[in-house]
PDB file of N, CA and C in Angstrom:
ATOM      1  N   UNK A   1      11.817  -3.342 -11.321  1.00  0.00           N
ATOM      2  CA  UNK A   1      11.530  -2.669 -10.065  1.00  0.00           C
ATOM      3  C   UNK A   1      11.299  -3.687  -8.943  1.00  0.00           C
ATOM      4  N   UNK A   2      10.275  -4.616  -9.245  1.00  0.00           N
ATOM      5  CA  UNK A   2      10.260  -6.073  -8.351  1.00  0.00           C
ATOM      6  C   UNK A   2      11.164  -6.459  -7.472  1.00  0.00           C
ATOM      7  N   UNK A   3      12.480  -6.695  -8.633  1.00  0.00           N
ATOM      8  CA  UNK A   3      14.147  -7.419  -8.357  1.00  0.00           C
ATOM      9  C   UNK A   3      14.112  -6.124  -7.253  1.00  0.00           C
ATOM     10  N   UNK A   4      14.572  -4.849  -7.583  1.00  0.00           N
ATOM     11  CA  UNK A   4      15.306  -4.040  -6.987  1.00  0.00           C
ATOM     12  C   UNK A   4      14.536  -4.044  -5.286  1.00  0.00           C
ATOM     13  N   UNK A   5      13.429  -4.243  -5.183  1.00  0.00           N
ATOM     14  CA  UNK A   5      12.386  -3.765  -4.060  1.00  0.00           C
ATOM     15  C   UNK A   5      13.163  -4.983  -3.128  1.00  0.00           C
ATOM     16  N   UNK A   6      12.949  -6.471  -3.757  1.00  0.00           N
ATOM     17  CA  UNK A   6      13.059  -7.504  -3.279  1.00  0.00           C
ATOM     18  C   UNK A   6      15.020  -7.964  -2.684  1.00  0.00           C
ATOM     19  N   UNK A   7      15.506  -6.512  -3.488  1.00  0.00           N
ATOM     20  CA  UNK A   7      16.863  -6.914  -3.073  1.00  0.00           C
ATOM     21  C   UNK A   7      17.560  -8.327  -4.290  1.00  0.00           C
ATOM     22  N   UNK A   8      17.066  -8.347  -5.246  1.00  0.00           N
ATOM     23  CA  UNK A   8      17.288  -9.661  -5.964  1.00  0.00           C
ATOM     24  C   UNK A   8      18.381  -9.316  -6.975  1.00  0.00           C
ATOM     25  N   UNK A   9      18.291 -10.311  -7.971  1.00  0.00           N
ATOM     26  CA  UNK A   9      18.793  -9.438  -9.319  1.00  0.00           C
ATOM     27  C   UNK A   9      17.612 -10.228 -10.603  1.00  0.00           C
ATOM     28  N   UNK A  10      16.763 -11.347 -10.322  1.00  0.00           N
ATOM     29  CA  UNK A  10      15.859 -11.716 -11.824  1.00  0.00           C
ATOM     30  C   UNK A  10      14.627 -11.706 -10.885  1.00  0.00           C
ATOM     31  N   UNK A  11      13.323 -11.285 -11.788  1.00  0.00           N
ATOM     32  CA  UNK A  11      12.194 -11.532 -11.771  1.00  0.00           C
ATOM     33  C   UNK A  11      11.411 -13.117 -10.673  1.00  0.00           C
ATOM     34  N   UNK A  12      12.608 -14.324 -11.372  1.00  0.00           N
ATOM     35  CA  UNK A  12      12.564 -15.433 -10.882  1.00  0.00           C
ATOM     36  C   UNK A  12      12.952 -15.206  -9.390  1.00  0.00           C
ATOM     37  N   UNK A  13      13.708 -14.818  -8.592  1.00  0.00           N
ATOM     38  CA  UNK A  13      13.993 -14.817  -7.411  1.00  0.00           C
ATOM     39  C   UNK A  13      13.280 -14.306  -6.753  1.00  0.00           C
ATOM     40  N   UNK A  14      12.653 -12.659  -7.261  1.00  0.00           N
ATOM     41  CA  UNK A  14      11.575 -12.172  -6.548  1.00  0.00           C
ATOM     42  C   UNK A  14      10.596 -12.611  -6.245  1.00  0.00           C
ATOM     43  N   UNK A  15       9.524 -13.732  -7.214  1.00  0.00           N
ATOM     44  CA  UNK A  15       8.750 -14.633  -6.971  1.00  0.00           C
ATOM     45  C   UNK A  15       8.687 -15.653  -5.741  1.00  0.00           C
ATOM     46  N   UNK A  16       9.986 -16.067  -6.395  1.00  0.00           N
ATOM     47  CA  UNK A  16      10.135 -17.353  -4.959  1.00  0.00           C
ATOM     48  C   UNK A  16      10.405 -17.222  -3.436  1.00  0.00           C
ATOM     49  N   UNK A  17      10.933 -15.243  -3.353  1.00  0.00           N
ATOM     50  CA  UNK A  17      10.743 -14.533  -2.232  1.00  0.00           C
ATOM     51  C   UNK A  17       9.373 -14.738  -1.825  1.00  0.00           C
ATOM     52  N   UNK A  18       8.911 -14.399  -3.124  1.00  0.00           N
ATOM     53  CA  UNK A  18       7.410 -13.497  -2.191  1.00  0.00           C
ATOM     54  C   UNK A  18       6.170 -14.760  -1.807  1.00  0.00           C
ATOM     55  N   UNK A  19       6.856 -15.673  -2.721  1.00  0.00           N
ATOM     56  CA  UNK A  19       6.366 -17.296  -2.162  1.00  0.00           C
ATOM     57  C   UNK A  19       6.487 -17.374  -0.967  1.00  0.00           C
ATOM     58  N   UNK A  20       7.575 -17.251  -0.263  1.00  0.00           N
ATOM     59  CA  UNK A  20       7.791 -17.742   1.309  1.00  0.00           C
ATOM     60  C   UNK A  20       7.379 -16.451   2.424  1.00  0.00           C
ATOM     61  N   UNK A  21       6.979 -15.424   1.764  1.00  0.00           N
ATOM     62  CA  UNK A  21       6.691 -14.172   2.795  1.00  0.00           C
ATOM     63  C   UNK A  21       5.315 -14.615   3.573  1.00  0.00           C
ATOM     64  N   UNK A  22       5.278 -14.303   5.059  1.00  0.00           N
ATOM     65  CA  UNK A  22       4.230 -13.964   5.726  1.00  0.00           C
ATOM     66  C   UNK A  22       3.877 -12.924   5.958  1.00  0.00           C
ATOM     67  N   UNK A  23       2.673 -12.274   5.772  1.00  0.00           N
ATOM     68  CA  UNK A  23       2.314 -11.386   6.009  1.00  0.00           C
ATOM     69  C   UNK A  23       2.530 -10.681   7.053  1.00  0.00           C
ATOM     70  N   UNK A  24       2.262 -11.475   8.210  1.00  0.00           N
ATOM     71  CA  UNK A  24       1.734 -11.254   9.669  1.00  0.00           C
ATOM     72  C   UNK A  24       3.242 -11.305  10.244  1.00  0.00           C
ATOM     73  N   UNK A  25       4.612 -11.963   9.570  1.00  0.00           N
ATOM     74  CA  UNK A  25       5.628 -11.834  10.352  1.00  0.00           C
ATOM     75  C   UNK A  25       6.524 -10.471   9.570  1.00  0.00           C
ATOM     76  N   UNK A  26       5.998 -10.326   8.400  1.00  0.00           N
ATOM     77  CA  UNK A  26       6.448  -8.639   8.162  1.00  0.00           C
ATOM     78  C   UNK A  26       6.000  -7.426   8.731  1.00  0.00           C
ATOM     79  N   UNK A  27       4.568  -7.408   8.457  1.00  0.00           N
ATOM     80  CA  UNK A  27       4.139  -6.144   8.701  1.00  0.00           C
ATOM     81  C   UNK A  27       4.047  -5.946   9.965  1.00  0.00           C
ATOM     82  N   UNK A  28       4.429  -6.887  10.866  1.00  0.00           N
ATOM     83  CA  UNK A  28       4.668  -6.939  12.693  1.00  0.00           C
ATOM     84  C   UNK A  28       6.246  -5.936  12.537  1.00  0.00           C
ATOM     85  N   UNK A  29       6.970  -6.652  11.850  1.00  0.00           N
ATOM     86  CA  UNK A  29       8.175  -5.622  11.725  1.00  0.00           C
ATOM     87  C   UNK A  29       8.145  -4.163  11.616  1.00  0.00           C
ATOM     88  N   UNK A  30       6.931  -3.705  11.138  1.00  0.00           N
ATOM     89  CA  UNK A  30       6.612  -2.344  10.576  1.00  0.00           C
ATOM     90  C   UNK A  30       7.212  -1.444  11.952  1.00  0.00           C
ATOM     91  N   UNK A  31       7.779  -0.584  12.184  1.00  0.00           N
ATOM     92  CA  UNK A  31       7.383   0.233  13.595  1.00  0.00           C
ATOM     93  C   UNK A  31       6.980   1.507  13.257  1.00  0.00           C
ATOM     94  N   UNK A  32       6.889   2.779  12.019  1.00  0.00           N
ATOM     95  CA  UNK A  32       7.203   3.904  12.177  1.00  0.00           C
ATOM     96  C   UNK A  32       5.368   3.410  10.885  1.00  0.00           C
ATOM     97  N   UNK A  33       4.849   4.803  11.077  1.00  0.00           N
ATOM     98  CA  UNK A  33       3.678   5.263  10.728  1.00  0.00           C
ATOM     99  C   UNK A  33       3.480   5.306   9.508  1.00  0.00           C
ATOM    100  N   UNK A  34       2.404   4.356   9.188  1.00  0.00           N
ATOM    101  CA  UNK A  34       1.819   3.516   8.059  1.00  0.00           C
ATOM    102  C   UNK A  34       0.498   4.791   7.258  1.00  0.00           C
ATOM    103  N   UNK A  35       0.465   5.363   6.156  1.00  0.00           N
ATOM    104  CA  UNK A  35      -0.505   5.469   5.502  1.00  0.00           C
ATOM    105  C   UNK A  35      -0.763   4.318   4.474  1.00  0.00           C
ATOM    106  N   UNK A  36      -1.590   3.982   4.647  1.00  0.00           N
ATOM    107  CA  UNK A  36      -2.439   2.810   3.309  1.00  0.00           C
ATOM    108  C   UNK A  36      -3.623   3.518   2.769  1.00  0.00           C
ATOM    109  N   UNK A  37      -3.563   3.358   1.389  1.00  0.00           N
ATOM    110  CA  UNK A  37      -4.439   4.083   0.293  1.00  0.00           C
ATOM    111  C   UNK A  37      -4.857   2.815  -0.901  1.00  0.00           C
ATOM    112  N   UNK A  38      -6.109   3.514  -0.509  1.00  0.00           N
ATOM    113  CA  UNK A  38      -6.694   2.586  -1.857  1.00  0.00           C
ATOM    114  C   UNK A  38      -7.930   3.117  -2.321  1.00  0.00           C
ATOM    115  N   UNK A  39      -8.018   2.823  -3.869  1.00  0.00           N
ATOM    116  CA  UNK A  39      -9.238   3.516  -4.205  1.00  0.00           C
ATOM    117  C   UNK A  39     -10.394   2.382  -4.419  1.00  0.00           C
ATOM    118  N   UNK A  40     -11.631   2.944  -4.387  1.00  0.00           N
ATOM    119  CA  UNK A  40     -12.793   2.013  -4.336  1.00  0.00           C
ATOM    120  C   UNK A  40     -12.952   1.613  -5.688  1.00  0.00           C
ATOM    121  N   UNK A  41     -12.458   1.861  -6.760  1.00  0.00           N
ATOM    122  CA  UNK A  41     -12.643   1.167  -7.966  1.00  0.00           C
ATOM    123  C   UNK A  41     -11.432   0.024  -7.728  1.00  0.00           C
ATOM    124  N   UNK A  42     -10.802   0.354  -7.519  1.00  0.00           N
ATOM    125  CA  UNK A  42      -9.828  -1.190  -7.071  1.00  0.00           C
ATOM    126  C   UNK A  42     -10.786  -2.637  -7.034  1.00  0.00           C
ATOM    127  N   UNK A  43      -9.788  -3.378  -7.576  1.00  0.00           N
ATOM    128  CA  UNK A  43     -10.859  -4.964  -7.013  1.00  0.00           C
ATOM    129  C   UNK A  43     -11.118  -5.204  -5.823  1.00  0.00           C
ATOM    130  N   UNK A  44     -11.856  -6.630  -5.610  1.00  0.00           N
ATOM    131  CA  UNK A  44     -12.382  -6.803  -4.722  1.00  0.00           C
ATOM    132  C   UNK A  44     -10.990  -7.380  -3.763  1.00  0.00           C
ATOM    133  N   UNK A  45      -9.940  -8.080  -4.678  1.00  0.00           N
ATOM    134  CA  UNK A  45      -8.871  -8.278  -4.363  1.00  0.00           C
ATOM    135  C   UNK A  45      -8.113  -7.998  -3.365  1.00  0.00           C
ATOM    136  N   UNK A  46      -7.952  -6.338  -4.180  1.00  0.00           N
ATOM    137  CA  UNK A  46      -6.564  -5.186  -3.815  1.00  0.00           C
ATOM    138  C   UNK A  46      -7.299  -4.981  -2.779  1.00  0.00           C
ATOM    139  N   UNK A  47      -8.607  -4.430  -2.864  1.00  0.00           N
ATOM    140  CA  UNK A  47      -9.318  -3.906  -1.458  1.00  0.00           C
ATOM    141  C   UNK A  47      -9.144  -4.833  -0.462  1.00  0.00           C
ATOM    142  N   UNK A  48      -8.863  -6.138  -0.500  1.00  0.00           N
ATOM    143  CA  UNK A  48      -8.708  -6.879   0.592  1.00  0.00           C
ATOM    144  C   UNK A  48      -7.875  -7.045   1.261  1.00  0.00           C
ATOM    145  N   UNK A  49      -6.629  -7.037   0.137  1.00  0.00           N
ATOM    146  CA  UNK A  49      -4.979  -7.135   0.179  1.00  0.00           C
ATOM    147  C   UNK A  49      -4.944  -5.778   1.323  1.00  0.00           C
ATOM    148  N   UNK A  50      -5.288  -4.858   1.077  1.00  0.00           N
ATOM    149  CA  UNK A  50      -5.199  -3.547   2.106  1.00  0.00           C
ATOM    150  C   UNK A  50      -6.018  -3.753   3.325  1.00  0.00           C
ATOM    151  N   UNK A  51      -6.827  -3.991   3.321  1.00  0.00           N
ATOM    152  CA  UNK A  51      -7.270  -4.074   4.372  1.00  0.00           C
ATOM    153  C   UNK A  51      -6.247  -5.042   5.553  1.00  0.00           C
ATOM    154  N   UNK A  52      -6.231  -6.017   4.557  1.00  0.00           N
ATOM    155  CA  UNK A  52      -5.745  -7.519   5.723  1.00  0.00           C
ATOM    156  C   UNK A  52      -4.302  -6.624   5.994  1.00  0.00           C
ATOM    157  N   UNK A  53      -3.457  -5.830   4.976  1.00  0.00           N
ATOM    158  CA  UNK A  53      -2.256  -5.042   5.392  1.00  0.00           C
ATOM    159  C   UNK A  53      -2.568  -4.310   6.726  1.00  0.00           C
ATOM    160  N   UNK A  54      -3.391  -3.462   6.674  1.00  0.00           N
ATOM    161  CA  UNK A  54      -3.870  -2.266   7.445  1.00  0.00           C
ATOM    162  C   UNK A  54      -4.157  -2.884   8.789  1.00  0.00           C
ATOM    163  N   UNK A  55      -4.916  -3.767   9.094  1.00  0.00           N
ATOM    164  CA  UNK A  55      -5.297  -4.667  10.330  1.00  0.00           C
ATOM    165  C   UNK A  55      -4.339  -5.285  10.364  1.00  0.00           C
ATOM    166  N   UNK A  56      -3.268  -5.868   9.928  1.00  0.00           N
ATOM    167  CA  UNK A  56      -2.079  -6.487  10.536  1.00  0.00           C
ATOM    168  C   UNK A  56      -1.095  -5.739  11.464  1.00  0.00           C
ATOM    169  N   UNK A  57      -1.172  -3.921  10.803  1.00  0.00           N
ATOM    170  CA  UNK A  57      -0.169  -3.520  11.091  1.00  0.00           C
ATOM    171  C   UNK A  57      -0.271  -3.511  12.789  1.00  0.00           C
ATOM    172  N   UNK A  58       1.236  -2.895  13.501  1.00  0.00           N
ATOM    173  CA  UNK A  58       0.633  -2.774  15.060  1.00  0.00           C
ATOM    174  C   UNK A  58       1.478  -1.512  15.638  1.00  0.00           C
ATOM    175  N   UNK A  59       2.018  -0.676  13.940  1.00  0.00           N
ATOM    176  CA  UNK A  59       2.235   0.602  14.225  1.00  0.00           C
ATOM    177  C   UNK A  59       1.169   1.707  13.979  1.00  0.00           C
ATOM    178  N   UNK A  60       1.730   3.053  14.654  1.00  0.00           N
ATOM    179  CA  UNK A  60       0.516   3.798  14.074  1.00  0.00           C
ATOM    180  C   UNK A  60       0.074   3.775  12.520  1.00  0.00           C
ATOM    181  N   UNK A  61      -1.096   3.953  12.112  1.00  0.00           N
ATOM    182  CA  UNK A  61      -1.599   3.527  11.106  1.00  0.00           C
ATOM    183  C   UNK A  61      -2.594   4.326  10.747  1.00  0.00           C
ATOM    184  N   UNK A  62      -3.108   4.710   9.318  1.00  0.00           N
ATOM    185  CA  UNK A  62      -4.182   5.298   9.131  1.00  0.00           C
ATOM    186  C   UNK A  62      -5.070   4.710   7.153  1.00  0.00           C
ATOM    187  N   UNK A  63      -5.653   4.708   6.939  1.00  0.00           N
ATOM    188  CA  UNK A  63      -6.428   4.008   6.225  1.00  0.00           C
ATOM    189  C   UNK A  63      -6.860   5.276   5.142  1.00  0.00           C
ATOM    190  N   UNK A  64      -7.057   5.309   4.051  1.00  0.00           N
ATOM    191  CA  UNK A  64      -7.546   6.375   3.074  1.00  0.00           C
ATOM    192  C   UNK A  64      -8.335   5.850   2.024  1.00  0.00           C
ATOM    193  N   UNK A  65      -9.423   6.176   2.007  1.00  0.00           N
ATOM    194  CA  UNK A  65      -9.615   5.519   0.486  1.00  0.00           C
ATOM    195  C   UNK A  65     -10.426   6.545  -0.292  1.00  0.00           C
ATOM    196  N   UNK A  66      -9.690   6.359  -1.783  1.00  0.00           N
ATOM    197  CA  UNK A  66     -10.440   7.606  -2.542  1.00  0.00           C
ATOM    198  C   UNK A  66     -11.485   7.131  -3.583  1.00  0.00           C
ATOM    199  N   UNK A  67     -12.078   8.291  -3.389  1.00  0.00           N
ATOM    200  CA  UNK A  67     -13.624   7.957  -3.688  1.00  0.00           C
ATOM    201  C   UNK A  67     -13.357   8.147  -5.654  1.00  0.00           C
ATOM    202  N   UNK A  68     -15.049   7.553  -6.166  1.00  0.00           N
ATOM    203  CA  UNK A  68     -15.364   8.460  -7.640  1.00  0.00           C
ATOM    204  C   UNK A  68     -15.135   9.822  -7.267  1.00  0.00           C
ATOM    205  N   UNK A  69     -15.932  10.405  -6.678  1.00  0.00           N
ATOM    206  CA  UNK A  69     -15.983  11.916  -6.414  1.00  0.00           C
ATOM    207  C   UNK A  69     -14.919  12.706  -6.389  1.00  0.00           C
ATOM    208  N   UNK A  70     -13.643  11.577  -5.464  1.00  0.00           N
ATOM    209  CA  UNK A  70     -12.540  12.352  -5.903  1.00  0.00           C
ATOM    210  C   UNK A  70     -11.873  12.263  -7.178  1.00  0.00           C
ATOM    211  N   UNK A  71     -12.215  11.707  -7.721  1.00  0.00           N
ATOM    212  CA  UNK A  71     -11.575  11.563  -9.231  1.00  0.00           C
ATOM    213  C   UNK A  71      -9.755  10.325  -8.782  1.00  0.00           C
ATOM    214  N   UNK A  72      -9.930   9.746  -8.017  1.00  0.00           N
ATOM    215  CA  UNK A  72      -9.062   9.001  -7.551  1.00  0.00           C
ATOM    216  C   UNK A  72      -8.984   7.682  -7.313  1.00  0.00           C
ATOM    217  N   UNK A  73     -10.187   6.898  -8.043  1.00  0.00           N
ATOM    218  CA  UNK A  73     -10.458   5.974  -7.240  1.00  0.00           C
ATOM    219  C   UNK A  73     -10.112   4.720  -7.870  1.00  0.00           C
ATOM    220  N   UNK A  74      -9.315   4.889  -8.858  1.00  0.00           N
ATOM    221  CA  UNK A  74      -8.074   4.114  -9.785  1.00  0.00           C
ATOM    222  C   UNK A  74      -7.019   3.500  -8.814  1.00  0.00           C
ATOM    223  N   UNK A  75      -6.727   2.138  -9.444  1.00  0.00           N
ATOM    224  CA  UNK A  75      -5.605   1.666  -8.899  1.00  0.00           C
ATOM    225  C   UNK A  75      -4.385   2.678  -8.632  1.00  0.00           C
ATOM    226  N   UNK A  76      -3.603   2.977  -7.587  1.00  0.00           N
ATOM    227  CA  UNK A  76      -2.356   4.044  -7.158  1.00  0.00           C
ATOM    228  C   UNK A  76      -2.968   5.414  -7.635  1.00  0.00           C
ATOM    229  N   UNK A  77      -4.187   5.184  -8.224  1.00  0.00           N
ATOM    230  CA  UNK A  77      -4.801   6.564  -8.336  1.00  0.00           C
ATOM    231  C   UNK A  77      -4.228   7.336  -9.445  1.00  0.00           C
ATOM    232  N   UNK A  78      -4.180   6.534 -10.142  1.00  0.00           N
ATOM    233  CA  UNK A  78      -3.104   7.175 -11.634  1.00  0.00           C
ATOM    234  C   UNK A  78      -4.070   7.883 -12.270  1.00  0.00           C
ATOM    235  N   UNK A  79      -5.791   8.477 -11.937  1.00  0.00           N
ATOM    236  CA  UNK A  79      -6.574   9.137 -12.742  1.00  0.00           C
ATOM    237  C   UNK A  79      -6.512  10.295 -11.790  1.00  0.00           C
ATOM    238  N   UNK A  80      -5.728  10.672 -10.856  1.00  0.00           N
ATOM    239  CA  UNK A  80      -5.471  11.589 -10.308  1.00  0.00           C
ATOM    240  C   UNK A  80      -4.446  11.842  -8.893  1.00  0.00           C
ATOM    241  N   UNK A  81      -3.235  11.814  -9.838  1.00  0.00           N
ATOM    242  CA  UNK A  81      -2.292  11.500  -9.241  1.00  0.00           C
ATOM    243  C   UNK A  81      -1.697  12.654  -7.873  1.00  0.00           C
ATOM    244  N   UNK A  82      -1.893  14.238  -8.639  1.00  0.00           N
ATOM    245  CA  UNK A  82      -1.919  15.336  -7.506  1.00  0.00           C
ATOM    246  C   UNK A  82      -2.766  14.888  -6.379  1.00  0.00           C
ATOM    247  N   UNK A  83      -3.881  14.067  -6.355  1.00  0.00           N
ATOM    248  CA  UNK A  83      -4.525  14.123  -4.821  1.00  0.00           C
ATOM    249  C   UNK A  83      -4.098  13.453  -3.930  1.00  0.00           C
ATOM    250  N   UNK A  84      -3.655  12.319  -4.859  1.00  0.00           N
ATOM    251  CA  UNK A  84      -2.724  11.418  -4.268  1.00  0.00           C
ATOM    252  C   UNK A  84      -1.498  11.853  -3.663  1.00  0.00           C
ATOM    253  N   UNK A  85      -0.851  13.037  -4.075  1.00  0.00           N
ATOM    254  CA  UNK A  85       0.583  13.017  -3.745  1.00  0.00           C
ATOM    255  C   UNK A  85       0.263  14.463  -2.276  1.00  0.00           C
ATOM    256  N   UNK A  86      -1.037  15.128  -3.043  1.00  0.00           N
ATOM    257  CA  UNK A  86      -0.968  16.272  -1.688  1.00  0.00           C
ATOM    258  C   UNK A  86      -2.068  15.343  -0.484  1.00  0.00           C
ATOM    259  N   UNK A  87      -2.212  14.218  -0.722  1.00  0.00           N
ATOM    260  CA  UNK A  87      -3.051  13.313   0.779  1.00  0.00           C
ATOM    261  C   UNK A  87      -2.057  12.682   1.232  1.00  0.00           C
ATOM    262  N   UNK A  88      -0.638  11.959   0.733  1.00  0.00           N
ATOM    263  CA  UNK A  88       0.150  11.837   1.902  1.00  0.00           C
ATOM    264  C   UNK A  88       1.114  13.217   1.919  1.00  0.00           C
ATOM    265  N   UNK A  89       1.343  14.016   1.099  1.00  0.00           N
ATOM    266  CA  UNK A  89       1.923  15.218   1.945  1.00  0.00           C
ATOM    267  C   UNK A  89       1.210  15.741   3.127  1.00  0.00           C
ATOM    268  N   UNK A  90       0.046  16.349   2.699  1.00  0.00           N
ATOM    269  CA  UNK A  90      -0.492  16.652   4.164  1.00  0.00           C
ATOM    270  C   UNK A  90      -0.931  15.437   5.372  1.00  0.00           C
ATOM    271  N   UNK A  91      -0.966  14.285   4.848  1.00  0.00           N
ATOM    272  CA  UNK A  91      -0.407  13.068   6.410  1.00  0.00           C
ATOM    273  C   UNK A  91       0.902  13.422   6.616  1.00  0.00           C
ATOM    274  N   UNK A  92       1.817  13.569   5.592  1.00  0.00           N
ATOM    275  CA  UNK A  92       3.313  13.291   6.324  1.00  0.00           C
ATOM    276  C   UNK A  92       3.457  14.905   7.127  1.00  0.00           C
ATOM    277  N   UNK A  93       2.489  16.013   6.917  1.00  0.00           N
ATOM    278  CA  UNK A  93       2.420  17.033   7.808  1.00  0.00           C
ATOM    279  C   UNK A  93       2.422  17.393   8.982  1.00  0.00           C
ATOM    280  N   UNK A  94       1.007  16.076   9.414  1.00  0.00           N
ATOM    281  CA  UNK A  94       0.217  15.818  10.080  1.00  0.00           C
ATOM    282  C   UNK A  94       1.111  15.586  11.538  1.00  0.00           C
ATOM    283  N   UNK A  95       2.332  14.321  10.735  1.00  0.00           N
ATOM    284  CA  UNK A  95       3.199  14.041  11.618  1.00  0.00           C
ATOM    285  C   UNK A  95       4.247  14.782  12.164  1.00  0.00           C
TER     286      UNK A  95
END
């Protein structure tokens, strides 16, 4: 999936892509309306990785994060994947 995202064809190429990526000169590219999701059981990591995404962007943008309470708060939210899929349906509504 990596290869395919990255446009590649081995694992090895995708790496050495994502070696030379800047953050700040991609997600400037962004133009059309950003949901970013993350759940609070996530690391301290991922939670950062999103954030620094989310504040880079300089399109419209909106931020989500799912709680214990929601039963969502798993990495991509794979412990509850319906909330996940009806919170950007009803953003992509929204729009």
């Amino acid at each position: 999936k990596l290869e395919w995202q990255a446009g590649v064809s081995t694992i090895h190429e995708a790496l050495e892509l994502a070696k030379s990526a800047h953050l700040g000169e991609m997600v400037g590219n962004i133009k059309c309306p950003t949901l970013c999701l993350v759940g609070e059981a996530e690391s301290d990591e991922q939670s950062r990785q999103t954030r620094e995404f989310y504040d880079a962007l300089k399109a419209p943008r909106q931020m989500h994060i799912f709680t214990a309470g929601d039963g969502a708060e798993a990495h991509c939210q794979v412990n509850n994947p319906s909330l996940m899929h009806a919170t950007v349906f009803d953003w992509l509504d929204e729009l």
